[in-house]
C-alpha atoms as a PDB file:
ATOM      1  CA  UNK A   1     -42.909 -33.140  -7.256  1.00  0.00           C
ATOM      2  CA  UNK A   2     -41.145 -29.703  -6.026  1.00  0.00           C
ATOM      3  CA  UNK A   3     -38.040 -29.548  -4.594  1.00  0.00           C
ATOM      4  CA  UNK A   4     -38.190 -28.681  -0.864  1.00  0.00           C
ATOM      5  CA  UNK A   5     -38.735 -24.474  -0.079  1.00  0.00           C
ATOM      6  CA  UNK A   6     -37.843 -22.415   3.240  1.00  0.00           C
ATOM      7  CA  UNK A   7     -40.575 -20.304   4.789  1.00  0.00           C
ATOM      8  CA  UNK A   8     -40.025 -17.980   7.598  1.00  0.00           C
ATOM      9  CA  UNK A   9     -42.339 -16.437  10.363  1.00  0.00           C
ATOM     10  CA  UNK A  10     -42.872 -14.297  13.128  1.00  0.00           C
ATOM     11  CA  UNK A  11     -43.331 -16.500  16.424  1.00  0.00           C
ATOM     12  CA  UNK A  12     -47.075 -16.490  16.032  1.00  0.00           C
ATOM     13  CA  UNK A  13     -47.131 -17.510  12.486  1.00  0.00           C
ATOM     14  CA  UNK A  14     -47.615 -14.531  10.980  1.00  0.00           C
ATOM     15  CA  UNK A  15     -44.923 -13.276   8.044  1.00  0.00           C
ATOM     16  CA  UNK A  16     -45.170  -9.654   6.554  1.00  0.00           C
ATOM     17  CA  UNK A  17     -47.918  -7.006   6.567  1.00  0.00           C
ATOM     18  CA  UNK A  18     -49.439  -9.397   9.549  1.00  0.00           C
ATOM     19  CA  UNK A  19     -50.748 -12.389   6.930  1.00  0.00           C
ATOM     20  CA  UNK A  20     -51.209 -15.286   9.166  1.00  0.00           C
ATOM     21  CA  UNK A  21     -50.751 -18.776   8.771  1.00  0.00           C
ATOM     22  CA  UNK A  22     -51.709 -22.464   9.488  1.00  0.00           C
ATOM     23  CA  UNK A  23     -49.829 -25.902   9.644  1.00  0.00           C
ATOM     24  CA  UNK A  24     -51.227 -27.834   6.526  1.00  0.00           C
ATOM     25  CA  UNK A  25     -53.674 -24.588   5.316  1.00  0.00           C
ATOM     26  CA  UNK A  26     -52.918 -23.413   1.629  1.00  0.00           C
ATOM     27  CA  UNK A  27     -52.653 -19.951   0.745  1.00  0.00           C
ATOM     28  CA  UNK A  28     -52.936 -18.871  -3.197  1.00  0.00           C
ATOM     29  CA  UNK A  29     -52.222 -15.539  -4.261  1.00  0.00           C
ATOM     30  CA  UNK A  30     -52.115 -14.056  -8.004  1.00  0.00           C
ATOM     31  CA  UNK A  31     -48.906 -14.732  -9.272  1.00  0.00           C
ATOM     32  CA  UNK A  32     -48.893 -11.016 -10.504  1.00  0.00           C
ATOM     33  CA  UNK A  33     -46.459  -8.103 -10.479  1.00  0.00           C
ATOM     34  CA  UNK A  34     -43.048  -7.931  -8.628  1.00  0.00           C
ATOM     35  CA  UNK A  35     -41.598 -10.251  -6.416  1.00  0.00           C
ATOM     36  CA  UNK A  36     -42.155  -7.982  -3.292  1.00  0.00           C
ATOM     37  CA  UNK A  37     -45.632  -7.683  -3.866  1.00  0.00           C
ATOM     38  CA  UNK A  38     -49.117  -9.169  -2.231  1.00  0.00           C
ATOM     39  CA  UNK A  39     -49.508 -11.168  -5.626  1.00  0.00           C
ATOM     40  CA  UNK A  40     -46.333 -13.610  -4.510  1.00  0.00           C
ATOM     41  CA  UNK A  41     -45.987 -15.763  -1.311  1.00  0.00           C
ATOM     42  CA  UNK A  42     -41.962 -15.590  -0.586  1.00  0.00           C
ATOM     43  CA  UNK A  43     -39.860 -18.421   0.540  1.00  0.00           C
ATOM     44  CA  UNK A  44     -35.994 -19.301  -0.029  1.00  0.00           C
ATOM     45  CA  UNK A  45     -34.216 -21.885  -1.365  1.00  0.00           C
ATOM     46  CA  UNK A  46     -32.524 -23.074   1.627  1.00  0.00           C
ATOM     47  CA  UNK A  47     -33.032 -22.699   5.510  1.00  0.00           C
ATOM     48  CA  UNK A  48     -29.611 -20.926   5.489  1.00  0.00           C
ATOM     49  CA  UNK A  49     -30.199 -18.746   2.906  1.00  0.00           C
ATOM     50  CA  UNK A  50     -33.474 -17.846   5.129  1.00  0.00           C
ATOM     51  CA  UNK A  51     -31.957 -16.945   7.758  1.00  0.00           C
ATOM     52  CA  UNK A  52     -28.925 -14.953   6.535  1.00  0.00           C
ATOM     53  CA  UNK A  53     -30.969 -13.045   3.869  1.00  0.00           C
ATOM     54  CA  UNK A  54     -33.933 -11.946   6.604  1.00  0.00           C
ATOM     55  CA  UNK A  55     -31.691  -8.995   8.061  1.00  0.00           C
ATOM     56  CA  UNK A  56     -32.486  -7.244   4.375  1.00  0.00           C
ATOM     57  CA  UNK A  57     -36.182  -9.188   3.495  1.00  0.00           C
ATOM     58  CA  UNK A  58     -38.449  -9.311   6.288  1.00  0.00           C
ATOM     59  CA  UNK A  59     -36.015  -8.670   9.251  1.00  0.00           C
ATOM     60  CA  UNK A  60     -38.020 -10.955  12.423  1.00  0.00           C
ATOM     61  CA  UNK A  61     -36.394 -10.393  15.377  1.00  0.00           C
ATOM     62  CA  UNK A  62     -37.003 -14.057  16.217  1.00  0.00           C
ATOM     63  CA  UNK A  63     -38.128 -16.347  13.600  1.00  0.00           C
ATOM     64  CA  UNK A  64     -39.224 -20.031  13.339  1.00  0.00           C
ATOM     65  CA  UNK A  65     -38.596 -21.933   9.786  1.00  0.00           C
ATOM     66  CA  UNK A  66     -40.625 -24.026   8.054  1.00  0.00           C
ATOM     67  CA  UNK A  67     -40.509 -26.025   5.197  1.00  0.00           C
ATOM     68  CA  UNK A  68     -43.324 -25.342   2.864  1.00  0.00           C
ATOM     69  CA  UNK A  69     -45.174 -27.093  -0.388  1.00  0.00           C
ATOM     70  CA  UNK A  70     -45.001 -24.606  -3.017  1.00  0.00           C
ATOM     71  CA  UNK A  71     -47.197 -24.824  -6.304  1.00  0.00           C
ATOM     72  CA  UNK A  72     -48.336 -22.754  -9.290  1.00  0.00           C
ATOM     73  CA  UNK A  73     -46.875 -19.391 -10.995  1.00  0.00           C
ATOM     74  CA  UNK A  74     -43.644 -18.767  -9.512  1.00  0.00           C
ATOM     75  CA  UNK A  75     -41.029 -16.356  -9.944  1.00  0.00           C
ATOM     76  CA  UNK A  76     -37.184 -15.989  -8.796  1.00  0.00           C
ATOM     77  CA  UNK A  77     -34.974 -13.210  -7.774  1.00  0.00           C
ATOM     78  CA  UNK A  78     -31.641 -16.048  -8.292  1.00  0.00           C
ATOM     79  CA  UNK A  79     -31.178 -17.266  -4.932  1.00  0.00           C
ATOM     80  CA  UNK A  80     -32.149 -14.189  -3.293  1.00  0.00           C
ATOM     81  CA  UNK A  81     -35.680 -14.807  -2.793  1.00  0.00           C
ATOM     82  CA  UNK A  82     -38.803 -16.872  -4.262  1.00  0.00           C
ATOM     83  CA  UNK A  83     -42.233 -16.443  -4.876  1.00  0.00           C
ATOM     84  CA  UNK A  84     -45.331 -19.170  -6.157  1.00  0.00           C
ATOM     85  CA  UNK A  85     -48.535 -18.268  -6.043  1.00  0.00           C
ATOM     86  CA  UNK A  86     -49.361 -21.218  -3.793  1.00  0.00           C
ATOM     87  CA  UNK A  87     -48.082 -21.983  -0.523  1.00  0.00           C
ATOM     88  CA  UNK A  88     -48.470 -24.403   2.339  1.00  0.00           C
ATOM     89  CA  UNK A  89     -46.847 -24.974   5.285  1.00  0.00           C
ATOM     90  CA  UNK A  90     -45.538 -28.245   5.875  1.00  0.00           C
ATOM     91  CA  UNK A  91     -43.215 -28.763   9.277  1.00  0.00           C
ATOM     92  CA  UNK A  92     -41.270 -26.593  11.242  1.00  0.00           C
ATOM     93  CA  UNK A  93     -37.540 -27.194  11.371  1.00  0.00           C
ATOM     94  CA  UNK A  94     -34.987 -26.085  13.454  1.00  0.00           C
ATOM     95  CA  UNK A  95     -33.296 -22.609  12.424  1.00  0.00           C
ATOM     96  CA  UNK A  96     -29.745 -22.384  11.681  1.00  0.00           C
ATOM     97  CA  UNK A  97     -27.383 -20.329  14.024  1.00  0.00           C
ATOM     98  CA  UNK A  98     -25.459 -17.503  12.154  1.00  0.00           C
ATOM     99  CA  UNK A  99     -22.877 -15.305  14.262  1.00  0.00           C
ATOM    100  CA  UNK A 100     -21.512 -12.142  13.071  1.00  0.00           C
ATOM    101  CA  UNK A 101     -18.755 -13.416  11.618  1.00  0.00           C
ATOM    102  CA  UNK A 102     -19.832 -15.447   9.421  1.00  0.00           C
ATOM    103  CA  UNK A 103     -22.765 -13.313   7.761  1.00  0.00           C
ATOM    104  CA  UNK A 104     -19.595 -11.077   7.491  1.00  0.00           C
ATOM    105  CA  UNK A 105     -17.569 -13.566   5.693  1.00  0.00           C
ATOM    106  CA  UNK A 106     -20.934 -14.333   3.751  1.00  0.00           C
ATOM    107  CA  UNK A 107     -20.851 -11.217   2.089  1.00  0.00           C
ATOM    108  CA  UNK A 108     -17.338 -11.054   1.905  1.00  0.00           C
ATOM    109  CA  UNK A 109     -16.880 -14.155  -0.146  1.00  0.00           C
ATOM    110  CA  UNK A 110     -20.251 -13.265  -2.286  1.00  0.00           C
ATOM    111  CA  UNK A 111     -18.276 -10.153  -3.156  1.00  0.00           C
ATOM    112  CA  UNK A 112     -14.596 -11.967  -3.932  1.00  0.00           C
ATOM    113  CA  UNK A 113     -16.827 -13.549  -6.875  1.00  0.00           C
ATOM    114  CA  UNK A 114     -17.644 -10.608  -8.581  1.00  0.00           C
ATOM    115  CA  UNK A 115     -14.845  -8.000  -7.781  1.00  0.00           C
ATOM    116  CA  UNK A 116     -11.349  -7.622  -9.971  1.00  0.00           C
ATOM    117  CA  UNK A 117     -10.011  -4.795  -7.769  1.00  0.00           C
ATOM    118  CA  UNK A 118      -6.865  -5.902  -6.259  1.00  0.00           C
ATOM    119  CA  UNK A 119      -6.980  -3.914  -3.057  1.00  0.00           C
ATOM    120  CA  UNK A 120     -10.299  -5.162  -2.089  1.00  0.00           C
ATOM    121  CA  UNK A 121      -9.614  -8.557  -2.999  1.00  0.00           C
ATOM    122  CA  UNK A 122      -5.955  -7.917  -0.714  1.00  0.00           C
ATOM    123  CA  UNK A 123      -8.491  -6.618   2.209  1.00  0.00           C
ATOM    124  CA  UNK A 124     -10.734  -9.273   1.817  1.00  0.00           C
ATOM    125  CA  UNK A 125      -8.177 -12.635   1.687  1.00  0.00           C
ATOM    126  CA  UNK A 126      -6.526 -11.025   4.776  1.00  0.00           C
ATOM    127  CA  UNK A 127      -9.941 -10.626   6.578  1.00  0.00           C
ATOM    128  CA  UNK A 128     -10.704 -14.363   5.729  1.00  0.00           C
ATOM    129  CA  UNK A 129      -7.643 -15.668   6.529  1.00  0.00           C
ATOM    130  CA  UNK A 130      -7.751 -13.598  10.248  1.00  0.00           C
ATOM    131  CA  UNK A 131      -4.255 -12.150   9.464  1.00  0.00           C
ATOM    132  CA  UNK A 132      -6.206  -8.611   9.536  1.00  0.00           C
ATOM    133  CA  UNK A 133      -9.710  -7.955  10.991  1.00  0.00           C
ATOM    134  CA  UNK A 134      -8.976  -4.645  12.532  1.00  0.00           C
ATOM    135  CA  UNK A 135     -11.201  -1.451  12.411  1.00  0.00           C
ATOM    136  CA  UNK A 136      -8.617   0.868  10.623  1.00  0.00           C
ATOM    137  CA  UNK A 137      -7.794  -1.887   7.786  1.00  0.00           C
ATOM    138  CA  UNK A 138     -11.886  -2.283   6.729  1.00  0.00           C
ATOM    139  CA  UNK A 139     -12.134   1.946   6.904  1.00  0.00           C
ATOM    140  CA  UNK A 140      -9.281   1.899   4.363  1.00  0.00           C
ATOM    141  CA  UNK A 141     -10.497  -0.909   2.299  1.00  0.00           C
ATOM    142  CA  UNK A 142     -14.017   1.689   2.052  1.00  0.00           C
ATOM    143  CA  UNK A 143     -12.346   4.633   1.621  1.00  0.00           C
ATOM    144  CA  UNK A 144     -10.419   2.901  -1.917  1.00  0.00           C
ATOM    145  CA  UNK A 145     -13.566   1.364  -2.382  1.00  0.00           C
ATOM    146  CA  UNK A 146     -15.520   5.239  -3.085  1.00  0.00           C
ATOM    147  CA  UNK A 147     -12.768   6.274  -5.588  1.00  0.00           C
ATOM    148  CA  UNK A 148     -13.618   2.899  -7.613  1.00  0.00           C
ATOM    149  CA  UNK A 149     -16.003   2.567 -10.562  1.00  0.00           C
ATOM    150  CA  UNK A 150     -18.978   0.587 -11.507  1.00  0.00           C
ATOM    151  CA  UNK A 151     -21.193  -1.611  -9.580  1.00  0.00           C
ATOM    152  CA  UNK A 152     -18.504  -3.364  -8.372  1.00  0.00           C
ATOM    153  CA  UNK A 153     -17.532  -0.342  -6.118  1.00  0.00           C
ATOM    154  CA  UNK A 154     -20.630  -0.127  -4.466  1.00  0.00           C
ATOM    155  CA  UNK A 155     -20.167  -3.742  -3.617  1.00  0.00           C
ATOM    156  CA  UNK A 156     -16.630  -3.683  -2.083  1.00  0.00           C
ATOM    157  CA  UNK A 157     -17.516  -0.431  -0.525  1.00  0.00           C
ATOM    158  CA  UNK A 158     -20.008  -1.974   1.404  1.00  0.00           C
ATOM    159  CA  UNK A 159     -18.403  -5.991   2.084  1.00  0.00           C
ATOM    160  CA  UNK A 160     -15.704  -3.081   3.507  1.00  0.00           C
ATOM    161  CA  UNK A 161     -17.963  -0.775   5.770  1.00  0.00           C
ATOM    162  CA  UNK A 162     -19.912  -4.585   7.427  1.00  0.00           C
ATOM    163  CA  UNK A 163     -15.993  -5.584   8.343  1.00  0.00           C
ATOM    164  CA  UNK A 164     -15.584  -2.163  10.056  1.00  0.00           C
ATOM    165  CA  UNK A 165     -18.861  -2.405  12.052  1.00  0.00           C
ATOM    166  CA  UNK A 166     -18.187  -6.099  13.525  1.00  0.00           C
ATOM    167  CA  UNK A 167     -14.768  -4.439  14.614  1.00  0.00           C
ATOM    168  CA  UNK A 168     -16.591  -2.030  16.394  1.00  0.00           C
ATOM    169  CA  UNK A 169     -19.429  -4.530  17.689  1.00  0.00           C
ATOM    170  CA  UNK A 170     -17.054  -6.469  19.057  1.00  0.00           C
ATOM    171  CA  UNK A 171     -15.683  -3.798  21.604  1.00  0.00           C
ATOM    172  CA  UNK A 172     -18.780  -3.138  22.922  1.00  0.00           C
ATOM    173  CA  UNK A 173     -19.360  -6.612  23.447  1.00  0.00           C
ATOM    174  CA  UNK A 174     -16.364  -7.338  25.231  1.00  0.00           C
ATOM    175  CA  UNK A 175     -16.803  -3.796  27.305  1.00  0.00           C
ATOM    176  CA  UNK A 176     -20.400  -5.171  27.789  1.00  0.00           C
ATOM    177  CA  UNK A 177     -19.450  -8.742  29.074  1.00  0.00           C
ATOM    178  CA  UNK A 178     -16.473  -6.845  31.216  1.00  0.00           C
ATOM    179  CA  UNK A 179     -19.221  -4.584  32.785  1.00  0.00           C
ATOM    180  CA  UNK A 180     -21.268  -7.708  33.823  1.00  0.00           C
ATOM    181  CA  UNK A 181     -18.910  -9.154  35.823  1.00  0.00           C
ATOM    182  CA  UNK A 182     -18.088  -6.172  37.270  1.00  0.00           C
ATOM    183  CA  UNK A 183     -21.530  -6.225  38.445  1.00  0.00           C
ATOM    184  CA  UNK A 184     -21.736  -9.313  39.748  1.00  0.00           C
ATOM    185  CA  UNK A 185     -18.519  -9.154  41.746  1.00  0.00           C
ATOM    186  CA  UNK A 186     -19.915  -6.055  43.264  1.00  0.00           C
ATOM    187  CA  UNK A 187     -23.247  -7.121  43.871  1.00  0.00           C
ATOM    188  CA  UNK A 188     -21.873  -9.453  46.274  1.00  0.00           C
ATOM    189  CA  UNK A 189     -22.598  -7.970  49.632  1.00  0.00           C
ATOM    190  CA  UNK A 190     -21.479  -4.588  48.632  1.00  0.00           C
ATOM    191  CA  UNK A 191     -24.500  -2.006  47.854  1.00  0.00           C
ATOM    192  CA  UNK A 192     -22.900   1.224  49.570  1.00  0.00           C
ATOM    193  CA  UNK A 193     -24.051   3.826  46.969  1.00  0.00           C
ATOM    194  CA  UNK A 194     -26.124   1.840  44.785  1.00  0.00           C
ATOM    195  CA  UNK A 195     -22.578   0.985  42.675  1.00  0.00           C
ATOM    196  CA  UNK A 196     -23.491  -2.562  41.745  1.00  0.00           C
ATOM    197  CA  UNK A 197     -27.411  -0.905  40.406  1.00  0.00           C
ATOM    198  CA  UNK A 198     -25.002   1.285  38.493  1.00  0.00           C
ATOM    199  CA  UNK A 199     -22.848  -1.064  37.105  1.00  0.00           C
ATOM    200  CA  UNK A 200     -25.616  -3.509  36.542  1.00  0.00           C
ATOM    201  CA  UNK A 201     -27.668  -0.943  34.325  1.00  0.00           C
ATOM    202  CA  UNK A 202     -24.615   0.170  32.993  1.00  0.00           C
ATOM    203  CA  UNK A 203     -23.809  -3.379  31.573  1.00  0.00           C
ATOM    204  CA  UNK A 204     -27.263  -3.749  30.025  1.00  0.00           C
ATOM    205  CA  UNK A 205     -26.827  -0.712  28.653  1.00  0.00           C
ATOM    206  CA  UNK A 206     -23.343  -1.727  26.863  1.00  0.00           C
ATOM    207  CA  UNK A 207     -25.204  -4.763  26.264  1.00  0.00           C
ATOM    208  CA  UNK A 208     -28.113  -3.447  23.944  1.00  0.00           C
ATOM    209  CA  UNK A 209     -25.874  -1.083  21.833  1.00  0.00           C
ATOM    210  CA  UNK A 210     -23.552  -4.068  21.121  1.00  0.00           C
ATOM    211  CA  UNK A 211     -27.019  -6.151  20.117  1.00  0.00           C
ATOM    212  CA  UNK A 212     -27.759  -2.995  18.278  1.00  0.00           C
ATOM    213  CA  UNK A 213     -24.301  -2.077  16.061  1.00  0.00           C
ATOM    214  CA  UNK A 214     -24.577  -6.382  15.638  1.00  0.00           C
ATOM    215  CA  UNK A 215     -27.947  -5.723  13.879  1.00  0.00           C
ATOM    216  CA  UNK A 216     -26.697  -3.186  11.537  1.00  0.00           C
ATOM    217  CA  UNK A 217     -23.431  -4.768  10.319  1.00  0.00           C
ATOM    218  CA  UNK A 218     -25.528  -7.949  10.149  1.00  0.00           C
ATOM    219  CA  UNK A 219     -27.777  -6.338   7.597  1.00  0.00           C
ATOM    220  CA  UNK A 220     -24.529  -4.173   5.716  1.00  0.00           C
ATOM    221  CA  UNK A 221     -23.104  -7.688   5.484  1.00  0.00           C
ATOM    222  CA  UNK A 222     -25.746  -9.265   3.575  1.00  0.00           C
ATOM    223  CA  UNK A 223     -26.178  -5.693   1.131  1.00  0.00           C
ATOM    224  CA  UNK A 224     -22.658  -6.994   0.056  1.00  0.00           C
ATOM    225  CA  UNK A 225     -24.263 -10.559  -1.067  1.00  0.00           C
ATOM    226  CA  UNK A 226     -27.374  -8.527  -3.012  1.00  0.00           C
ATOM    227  CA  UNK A 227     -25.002  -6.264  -4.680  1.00  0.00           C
ATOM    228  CA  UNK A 228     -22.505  -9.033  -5.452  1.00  0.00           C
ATOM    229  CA  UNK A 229     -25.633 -11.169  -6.844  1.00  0.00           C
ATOM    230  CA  UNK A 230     -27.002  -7.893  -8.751  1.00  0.00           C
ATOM    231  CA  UNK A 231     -23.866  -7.680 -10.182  1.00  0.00           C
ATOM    232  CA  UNK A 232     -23.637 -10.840 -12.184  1.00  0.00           C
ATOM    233  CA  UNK A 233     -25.372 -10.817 -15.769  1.00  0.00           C
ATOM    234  CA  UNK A 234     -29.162 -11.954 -15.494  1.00  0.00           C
ATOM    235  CA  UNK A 235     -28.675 -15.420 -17.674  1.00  0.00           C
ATOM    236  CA  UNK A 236     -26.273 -16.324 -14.731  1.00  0.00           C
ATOM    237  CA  UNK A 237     -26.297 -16.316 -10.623  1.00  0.00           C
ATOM    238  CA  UNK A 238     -24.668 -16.527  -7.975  1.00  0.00           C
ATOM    239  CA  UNK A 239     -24.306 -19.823  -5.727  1.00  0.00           C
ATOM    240  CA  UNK A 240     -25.735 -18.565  -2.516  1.00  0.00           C
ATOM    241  CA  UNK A 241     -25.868 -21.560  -1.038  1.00  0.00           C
ATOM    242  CA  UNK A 242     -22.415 -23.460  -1.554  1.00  0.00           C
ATOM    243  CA  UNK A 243     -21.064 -19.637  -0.800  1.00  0.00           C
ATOM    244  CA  UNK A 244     -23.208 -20.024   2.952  1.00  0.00           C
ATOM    245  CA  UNK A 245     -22.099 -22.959   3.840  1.00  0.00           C
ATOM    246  CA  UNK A 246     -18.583 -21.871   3.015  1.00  0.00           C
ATOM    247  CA  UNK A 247     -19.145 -19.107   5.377  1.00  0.00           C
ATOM    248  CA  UNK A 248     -20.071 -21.427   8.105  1.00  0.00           C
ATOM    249  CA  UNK A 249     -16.971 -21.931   8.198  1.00  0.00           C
ATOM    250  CA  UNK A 250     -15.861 -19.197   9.696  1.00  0.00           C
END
């Protein structure tokens, strides 16, 4: 018997390109041609790994997770995704809960695995460690990053740039959650002008582009974790899913 595999879908069971599925229905495919093709059905090795690697896979703005029965040809991209040419769904289980931060540090500590350059490494410890999170260190840490060689440098560069963003996401968060209050406070018996409106739809407004910029160095974030895992030599991979839970952590 198979080891356990992570599927997930949209809210109406439906996964990419619209294929649609059912509690206890099998689905066979091929088995041919690349992973990221209609001849696989794709799955992960863990419900974590599921969830952090969707910003860069699938990207569902709202999943559900199931676990699935898998069976036949299969084929592996290391930890980053999975594909068998058979595929049932089994049960839904609950879906972990991954802030910023930590599929920041995710990438962060995928790239520490791979990466000898000292000032990235520097960058990174201090990130992990909170003894520097700011904006200006992460631009610096990129900017070193684009003189370096190799693979490696594309790696840092971008473990660097996802730092930098959740800087900047977290103003806009704070400006948005400051704003809301605001509103409220106003709201309360005081409409001369339509100022509470404004600073209600102004709040919302603060609101989205925070949820936005949080997409975005979401998804940089994990690139660091690809490149870090495209990075080690083919015979070998990275562990995704010890480095995950390590990021839980944070």
């Amino acid at each position: 018997m198979r080891k356990a595999y992570y599927k997930l879908t949209k809210q109406d069971l439906t996964s990419f390109d619209g294929c649609q599925w059912e509690l206890g229905v099998k689905k066979t495919t091929s088995g041919e041609g690349e992973l990221c093709s209609s001849g696989w059905l794709h799955c992960y090795k863990a419900p974590l790994l599921a969830v952090l690697l969707n910003s860069i896979h699938a990207d569902f703005r709202n999943p559900r997770i199931f676990e699935v029965e898998v069976g036949g040809e299969e084929l592996h991209d290391g930890m980053l995704k999975s594909g068998f040419s058979e595929m049932t769904l089994m049960k839904e289980i609950e879906l972990p809960i991954v802030t910023l931060t930590q599929r920041v540090a995710f990438g962060i500590l995928c790239a520490l695995k791979v990466s000898k350059d000292e000032n990235f490494i520097k960058w990174a410890q201090n990130w992990l460690n909170e003894t520097d999170r700011t904006k200006e260190a992460a631009y610096a840490a990129y900017a070193i990053a684009c003189t370096a060689k190799a693979t490696t440098a594309t790696m840092v560069a971008v473990a660097a740039w996802a730092a930098a963003e959740a800087a900047e996401v977290a103003i806009w968060e704070a400006k948005a959650v400051e704003a809301a209050k605001v509103a409220a406070e106003t709201a309360e018996g005081v409409t001369v002008g339509g100022m509470a409106e404004a600073k209600a739809v102004w709040a919302a407004t603060a609101a989205t582009a925070a949820k936005t910029a949080a997409e975005a160095a979401a998804k940089t974030a994990i690139r660091a974790a690809e490149a870090a895992e495209a990075a080690v030599n083919k015979n070998n991979h990275l562990d995704l899913i010890t480095i995950a839970k390590e990021a839980m952590g944070y």
